[in-house]
PDB file of N, CA and C in Angstrom:
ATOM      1  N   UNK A   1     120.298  97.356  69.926  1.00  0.00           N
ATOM      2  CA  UNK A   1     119.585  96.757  68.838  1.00  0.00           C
ATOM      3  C   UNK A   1     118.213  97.429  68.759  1.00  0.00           C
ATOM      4  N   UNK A   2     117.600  97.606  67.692  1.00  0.00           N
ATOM      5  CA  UNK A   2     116.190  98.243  67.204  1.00  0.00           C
ATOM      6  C   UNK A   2     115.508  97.509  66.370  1.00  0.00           C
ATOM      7  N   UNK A   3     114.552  96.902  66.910  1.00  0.00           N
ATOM      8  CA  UNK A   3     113.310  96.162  66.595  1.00  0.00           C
ATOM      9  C   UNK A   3     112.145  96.895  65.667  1.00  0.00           C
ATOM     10  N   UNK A   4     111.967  97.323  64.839  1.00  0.00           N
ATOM     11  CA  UNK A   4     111.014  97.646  64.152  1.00  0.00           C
ATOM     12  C   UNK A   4     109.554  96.722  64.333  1.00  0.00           C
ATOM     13  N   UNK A   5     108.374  97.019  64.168  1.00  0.00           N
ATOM     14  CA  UNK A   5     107.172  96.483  64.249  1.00  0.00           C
ATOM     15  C   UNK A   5     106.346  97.565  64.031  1.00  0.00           C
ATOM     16  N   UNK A   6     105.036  97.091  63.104  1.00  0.00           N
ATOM     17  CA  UNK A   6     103.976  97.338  62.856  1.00  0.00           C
ATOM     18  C   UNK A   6     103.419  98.605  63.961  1.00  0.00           C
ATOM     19  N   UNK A   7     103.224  98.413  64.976  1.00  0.00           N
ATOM     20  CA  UNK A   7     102.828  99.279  65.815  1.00  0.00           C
ATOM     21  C   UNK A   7     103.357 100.297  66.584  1.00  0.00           C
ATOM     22  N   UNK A   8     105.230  99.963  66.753  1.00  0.00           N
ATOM     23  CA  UNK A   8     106.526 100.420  67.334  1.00  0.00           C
ATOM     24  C   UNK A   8     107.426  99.877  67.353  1.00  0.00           C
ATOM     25  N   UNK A   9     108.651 101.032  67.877  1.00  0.00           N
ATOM     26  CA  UNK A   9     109.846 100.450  67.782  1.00  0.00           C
ATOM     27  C   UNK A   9     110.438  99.971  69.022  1.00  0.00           C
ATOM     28  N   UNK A  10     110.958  99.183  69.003  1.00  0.00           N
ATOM     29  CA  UNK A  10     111.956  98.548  70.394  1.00  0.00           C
ATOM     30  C   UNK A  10     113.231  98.862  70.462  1.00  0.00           C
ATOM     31  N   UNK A  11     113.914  99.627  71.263  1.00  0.00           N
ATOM     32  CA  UNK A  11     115.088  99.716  71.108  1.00  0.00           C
ATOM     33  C   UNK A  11     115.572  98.491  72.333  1.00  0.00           C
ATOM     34  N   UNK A  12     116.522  97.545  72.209  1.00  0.00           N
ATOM     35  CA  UNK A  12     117.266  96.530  73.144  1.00  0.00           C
ATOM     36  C   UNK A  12     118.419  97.033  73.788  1.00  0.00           C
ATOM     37  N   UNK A  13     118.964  96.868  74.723  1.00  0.00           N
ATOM     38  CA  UNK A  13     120.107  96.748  75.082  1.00  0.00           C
ATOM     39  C   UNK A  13     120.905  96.213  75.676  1.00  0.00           C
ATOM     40  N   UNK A  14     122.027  95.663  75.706  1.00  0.00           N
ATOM     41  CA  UNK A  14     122.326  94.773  76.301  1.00  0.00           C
ATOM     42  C   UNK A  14     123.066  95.426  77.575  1.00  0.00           C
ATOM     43  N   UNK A  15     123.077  94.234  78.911  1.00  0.00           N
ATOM     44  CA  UNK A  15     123.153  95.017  80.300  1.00  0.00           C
ATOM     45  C   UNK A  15     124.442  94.842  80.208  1.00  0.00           C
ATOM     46  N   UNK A  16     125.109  95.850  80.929  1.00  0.00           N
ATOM     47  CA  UNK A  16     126.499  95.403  81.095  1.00  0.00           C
ATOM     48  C   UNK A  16     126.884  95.911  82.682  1.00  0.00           C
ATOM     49  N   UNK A  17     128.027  95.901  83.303  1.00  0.00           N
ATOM     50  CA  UNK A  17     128.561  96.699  84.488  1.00  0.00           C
ATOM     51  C   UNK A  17     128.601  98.105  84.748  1.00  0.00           C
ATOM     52  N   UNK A  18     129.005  98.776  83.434  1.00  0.00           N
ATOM     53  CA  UNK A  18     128.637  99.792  82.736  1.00  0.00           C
ATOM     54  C   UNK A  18     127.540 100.663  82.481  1.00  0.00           C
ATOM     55  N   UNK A  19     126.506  99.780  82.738  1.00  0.00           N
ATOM     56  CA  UNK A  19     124.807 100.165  82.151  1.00  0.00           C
ATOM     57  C   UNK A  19     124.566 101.363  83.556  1.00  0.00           C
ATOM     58  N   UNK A  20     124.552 102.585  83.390  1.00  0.00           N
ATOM     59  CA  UNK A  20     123.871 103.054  84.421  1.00  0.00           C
ATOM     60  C   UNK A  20     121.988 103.186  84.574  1.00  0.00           C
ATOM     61  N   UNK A  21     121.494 102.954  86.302  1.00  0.00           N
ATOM     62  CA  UNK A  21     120.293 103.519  85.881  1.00  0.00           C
ATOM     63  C   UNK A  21     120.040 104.966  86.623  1.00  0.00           C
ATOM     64  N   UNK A  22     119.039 104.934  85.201  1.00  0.00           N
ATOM     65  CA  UNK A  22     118.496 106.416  85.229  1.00  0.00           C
ATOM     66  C   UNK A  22     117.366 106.441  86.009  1.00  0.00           C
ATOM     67  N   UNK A  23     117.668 107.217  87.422  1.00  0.00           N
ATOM     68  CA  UNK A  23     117.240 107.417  88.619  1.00  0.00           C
ATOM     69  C   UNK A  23     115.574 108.343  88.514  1.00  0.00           C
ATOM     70  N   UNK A  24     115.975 109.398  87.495  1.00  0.00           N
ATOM     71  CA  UNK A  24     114.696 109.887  87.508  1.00  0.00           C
ATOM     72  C   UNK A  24     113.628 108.991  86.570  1.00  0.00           C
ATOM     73  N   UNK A  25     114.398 108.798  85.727  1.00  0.00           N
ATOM     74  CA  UNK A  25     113.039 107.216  84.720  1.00  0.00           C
ATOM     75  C   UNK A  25     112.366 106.743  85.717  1.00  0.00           C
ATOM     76  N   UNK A  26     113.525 106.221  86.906  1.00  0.00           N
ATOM     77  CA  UNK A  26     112.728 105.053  87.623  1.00  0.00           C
ATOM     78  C   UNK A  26     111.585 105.882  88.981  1.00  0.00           C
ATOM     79  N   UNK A  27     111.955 107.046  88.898  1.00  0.00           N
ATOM     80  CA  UNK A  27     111.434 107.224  90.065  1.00  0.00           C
ATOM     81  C   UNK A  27     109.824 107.905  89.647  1.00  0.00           C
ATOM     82  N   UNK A  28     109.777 108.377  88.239  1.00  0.00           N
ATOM     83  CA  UNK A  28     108.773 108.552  87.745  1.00  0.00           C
ATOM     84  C   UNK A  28     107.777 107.721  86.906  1.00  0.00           C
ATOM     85  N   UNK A  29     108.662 106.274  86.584  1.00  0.00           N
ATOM     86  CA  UNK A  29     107.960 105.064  86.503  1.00  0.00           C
ATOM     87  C   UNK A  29     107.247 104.604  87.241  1.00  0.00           C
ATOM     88  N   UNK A  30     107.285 104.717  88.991  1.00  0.00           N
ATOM     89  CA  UNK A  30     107.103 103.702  89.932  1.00  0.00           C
ATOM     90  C   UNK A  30     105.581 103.871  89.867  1.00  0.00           C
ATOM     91  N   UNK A  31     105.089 105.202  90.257  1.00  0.00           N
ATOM     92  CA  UNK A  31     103.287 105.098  91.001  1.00  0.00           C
ATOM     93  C   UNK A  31     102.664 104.681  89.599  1.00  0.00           C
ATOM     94  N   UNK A  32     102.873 105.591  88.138  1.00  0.00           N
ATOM     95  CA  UNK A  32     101.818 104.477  87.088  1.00  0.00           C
ATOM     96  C   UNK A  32     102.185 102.718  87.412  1.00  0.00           C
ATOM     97  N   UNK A  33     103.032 102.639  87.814  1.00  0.00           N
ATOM     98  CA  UNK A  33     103.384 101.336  87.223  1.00  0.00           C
ATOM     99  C   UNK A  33     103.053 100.547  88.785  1.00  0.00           C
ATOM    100  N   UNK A  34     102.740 101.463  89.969  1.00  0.00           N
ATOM    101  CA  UNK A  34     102.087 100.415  90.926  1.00  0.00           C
ATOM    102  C   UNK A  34     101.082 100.472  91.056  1.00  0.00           C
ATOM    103  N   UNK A  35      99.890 101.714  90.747  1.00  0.00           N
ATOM    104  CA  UNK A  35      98.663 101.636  90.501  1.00  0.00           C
ATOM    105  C   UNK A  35      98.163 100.540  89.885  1.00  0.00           C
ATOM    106  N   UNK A  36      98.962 100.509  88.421  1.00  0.00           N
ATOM    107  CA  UNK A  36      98.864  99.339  87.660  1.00  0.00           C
ATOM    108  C   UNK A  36      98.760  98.203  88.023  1.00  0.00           C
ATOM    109  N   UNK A  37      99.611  97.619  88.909  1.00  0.00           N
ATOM    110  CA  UNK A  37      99.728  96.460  89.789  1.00  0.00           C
ATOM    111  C   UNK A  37      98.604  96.336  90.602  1.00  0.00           C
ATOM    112  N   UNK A  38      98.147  97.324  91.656  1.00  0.00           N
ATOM    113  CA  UNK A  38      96.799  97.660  92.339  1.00  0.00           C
ATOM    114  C   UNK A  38      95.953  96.825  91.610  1.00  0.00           C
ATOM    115  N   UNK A  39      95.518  97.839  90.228  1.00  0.00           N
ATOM    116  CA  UNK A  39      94.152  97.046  89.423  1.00  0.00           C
ATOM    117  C   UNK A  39      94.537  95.533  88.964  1.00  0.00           C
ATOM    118  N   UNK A  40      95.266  95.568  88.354  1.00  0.00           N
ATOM    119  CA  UNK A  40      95.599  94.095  87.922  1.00  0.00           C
ATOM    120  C   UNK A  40      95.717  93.145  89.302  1.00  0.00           C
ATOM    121  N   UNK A  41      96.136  93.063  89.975  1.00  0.00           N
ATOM    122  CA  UNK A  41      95.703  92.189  91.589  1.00  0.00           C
ATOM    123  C   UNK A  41      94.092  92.483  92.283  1.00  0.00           C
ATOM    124  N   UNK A  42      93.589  93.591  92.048  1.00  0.00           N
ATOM    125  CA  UNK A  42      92.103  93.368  92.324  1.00  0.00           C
ATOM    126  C   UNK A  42      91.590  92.535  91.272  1.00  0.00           C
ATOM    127  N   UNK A  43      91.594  92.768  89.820  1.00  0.00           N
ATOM    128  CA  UNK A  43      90.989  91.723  88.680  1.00  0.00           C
ATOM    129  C   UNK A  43      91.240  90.600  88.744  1.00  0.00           C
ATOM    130  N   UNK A  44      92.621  90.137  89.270  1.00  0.00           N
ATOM    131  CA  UNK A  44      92.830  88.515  89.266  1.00  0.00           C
ATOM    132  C   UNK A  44      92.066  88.316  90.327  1.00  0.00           C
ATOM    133  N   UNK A  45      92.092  88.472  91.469  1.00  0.00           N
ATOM    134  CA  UNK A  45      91.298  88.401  92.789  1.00  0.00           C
ATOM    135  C   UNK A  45      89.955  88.207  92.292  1.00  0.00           C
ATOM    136  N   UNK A  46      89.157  89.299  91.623  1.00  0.00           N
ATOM    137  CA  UNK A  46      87.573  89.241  90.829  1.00  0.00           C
ATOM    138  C   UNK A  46      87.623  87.876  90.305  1.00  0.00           C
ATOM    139  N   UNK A  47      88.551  87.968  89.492  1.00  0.00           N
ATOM    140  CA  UNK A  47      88.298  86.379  88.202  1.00  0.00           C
ATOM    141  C   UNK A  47      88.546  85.300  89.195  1.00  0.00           C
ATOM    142  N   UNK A  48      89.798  85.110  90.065  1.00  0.00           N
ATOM    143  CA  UNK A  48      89.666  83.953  90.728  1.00  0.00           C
ATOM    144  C   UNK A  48      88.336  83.377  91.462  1.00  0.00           C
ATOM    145  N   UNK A  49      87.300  85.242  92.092  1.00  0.00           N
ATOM    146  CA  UNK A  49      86.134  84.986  92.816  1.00  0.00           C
ATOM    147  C   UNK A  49      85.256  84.120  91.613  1.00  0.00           C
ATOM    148  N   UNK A  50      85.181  84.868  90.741  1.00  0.00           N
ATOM    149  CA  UNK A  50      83.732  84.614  89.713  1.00  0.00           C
ATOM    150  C   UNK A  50      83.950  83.382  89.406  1.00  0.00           C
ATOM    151  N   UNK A  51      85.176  82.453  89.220  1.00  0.00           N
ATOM    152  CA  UNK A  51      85.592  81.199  88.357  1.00  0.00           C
ATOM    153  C   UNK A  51      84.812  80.470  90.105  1.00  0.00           C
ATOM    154  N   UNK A  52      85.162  80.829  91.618  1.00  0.00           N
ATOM    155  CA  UNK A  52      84.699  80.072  92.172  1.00  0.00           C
ATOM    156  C   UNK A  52      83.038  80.063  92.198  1.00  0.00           C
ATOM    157  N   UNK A  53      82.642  80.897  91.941  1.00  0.00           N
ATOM    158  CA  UNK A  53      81.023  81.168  92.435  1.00  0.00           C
ATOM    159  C   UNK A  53      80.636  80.273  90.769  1.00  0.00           C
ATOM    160  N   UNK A  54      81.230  80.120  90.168  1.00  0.00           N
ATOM    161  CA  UNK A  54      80.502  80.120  88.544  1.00  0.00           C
ATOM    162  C   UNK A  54      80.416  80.695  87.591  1.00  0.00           C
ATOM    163  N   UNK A  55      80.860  81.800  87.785  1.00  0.00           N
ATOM    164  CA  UNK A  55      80.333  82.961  87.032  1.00  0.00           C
ATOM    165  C   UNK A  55      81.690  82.978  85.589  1.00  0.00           C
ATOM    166  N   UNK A  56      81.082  83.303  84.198  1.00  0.00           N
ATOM    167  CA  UNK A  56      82.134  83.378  83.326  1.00  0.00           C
ATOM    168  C   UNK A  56      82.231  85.086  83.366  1.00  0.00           C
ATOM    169  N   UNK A  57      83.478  85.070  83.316  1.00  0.00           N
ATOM    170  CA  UNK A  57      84.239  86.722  83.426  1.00  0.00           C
ATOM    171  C   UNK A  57      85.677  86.296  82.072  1.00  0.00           C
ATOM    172  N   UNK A  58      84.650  87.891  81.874  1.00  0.00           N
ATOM    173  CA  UNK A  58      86.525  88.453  80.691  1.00  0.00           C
ATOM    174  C   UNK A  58      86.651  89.567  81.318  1.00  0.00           C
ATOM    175  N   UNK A  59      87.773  90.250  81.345  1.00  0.00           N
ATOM    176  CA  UNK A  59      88.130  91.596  81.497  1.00  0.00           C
ATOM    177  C   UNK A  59      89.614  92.164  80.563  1.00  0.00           C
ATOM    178  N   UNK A  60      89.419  93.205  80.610  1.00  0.00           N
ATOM    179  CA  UNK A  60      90.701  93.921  80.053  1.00  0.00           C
ATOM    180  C   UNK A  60      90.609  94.924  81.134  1.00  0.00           C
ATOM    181  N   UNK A  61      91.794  95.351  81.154  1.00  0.00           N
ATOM    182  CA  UNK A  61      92.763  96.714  82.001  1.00  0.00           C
ATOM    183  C   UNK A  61      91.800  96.675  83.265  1.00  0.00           C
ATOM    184  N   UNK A  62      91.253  97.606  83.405  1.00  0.00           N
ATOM    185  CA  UNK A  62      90.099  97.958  84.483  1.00  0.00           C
ATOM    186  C   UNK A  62      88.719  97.758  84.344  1.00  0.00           C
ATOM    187  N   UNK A  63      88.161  96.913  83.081  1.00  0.00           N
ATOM    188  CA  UNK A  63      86.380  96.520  82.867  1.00  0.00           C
ATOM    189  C   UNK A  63      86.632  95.326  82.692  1.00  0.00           C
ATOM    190  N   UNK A  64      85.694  94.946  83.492  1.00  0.00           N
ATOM    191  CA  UNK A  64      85.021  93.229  83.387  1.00  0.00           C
ATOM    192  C   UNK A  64      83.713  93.447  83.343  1.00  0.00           C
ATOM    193  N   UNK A  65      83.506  91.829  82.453  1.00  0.00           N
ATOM    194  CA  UNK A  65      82.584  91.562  81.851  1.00  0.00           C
ATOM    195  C   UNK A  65      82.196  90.278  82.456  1.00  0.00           C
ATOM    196  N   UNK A  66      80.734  90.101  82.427  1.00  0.00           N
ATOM    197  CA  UNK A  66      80.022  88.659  83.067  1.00  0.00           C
ATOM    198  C   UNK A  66      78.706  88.731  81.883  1.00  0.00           C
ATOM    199  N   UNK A  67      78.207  87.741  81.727  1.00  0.00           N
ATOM    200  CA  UNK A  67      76.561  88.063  81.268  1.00  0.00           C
ATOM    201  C   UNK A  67      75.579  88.498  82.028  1.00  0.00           C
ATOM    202  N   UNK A  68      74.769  88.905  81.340  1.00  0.00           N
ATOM    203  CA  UNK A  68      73.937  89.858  81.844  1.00  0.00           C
ATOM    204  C   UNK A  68      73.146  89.673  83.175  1.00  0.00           C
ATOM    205  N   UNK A  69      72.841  88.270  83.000  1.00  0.00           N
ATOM    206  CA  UNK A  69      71.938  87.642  84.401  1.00  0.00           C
ATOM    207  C   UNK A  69      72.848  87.313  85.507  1.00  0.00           C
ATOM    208  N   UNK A  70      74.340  88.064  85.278  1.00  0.00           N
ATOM    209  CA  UNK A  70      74.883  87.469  86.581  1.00  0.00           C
ATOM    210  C   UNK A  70      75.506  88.867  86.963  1.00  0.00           C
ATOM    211  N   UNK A  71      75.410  89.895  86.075  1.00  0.00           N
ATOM    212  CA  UNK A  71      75.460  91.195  86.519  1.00  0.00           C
ATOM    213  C   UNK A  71      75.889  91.660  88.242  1.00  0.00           C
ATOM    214  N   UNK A  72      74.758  91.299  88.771  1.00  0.00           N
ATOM    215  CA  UNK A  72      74.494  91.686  89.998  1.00  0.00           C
ATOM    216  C   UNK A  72      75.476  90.864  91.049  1.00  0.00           C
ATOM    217  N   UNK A  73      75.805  89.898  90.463  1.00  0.00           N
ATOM    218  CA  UNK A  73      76.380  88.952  91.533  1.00  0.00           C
ATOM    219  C   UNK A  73      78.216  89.559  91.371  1.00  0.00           C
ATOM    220  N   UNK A  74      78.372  89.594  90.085  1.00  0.00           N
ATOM    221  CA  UNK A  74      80.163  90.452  89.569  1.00  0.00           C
ATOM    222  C   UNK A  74      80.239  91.656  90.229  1.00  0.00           C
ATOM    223  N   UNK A  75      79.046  92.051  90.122  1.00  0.00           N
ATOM    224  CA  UNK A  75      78.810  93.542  91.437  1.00  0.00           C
ATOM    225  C   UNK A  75      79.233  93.466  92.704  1.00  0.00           C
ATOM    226  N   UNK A  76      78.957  92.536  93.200  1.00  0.00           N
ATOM    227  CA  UNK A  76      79.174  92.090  94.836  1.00  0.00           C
ATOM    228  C   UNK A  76      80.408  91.471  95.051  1.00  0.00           C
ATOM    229  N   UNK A  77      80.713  90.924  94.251  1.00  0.00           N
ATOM    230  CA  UNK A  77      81.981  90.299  93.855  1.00  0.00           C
ATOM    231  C   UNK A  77      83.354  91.095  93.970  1.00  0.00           C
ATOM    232  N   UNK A  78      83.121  92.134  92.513  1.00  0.00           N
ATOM    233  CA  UNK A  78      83.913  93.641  92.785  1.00  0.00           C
ATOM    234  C   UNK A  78      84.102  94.023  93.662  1.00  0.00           C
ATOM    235  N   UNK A  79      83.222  94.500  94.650  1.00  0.00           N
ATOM    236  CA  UNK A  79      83.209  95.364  95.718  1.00  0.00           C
ATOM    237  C   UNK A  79      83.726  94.378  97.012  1.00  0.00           C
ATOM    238  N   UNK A  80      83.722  93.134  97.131  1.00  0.00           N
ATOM    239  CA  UNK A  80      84.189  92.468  98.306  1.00  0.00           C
ATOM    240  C   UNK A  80      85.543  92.919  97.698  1.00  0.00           C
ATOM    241  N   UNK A  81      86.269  92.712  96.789  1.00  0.00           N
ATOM    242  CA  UNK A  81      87.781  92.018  96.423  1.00  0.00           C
ATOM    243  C   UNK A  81      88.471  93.697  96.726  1.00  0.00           C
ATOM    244  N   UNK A  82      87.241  94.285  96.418  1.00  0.00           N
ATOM    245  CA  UNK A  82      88.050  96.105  96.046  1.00  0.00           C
ATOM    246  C   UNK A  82      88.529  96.006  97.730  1.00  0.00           C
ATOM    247  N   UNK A  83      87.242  95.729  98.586  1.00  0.00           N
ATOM    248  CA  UNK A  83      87.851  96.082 100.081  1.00  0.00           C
ATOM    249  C   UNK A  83      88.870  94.998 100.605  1.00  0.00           C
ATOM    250  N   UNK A  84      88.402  93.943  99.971  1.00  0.00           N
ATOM    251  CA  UNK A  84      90.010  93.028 100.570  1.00  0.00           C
ATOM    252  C   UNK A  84      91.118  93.432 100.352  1.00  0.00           C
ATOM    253  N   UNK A  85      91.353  93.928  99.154  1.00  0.00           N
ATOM    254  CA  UNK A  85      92.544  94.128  98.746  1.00  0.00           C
ATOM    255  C   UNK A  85      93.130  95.579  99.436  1.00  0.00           C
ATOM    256  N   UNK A  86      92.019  96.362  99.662  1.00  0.00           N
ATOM    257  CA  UNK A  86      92.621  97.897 100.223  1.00  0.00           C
ATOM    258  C   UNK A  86      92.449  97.932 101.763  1.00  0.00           C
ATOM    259  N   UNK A  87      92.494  97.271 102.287  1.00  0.00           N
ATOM    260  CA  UNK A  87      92.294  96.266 103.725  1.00  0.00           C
ATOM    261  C   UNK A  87      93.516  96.761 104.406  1.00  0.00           C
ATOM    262  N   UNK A  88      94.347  96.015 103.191  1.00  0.00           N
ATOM    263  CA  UNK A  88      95.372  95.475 103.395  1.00  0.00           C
ATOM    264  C   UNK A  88      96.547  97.028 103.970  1.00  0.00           C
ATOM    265  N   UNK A  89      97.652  97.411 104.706  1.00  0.00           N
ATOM    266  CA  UNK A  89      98.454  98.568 104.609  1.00  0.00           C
ATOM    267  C   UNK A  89      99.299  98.700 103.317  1.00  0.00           C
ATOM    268  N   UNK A  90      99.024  98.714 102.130  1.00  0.00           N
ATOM    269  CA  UNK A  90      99.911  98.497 100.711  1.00  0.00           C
ATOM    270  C   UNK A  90     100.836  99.131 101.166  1.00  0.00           C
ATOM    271  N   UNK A  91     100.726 101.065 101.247  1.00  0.00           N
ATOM    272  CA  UNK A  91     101.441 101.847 101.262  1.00  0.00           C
ATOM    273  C   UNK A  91     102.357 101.755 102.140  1.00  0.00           C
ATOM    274  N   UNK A  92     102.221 101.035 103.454  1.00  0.00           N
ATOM    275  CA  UNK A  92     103.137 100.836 104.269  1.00  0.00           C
ATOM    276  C   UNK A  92     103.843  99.688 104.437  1.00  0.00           C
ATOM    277  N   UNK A  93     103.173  98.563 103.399  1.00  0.00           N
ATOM    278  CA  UNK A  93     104.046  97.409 103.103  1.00  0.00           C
ATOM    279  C   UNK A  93     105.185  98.117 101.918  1.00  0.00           C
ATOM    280  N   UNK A  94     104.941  99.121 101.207  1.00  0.00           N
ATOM    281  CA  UNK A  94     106.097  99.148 100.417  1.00  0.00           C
ATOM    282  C   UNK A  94     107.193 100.282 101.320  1.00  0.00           C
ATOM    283  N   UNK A  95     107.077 100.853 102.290  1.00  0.00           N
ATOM    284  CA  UNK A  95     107.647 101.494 102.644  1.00  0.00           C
ATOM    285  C   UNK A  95     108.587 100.507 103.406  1.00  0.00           C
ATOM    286  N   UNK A  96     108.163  99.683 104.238  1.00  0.00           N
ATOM    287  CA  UNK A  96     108.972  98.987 105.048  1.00  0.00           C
ATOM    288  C   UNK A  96     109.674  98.359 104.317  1.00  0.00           C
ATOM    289  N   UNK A  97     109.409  97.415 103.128  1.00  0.00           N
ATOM    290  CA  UNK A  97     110.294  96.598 101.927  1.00  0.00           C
ATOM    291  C   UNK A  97     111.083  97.596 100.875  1.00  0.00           C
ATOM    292  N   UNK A  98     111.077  98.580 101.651  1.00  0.00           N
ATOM    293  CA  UNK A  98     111.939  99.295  99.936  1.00  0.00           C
ATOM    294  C   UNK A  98     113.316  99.237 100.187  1.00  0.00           C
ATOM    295  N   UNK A  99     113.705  99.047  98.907  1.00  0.00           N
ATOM    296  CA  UNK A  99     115.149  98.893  98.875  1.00  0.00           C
ATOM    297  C   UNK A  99     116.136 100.109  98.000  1.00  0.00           C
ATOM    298  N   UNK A 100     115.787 101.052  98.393  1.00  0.00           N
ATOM    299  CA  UNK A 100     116.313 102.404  98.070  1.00  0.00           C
ATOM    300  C   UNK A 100     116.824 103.641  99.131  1.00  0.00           C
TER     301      UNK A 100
END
């Protein structure tokens, strides 16, 4: 099925037993699409910090936003969550969980 829209098209398909996957799609999907994951789990981490300290935060993709007088504090904020999160062994948590 093909979805037309304003901005693009969707092509659907329905899964079947039949459906093969395409090994190189996926294997050249994976790092954009876990980087991706990376930033988006540091930003929720940021917003969960700022909502505790007080602070109002918007962000999109990779920029957040606070007002101006709290600048300094989203600063400190950032930079704790960046090292919590890369703390962590990612690369070797996905190695041990992969299922390939």
């Amino acid at each position: 099925m093909q979805i037309n829209t304003s901005l693009q098209r969707l092509m659907l398909e329905r899964e079947t037993e039949k459906s093969q996957i395409l090994v190189n799609q996926q294997i050249t999907a994976f790092p954009p699409n876990f980087i991706h994951s990376l930033d988006s789990s540091h930003m929720m981490m940021t917003a969960l910090a700022c909502r505790k300290a007080g602070l109002n935060f918007a962000g999109v993709h990779d920029s957040c936003w606070t007002h101006a007088c709290d600048v300094d504090e989203m600063n400190r904020i950032l930079r704790e969550k960046f090292i919590e999160l890369y703390e962590q062994p990612i690369l070797e948590n996905v190695m041990v969980r992969r299922r390939f």
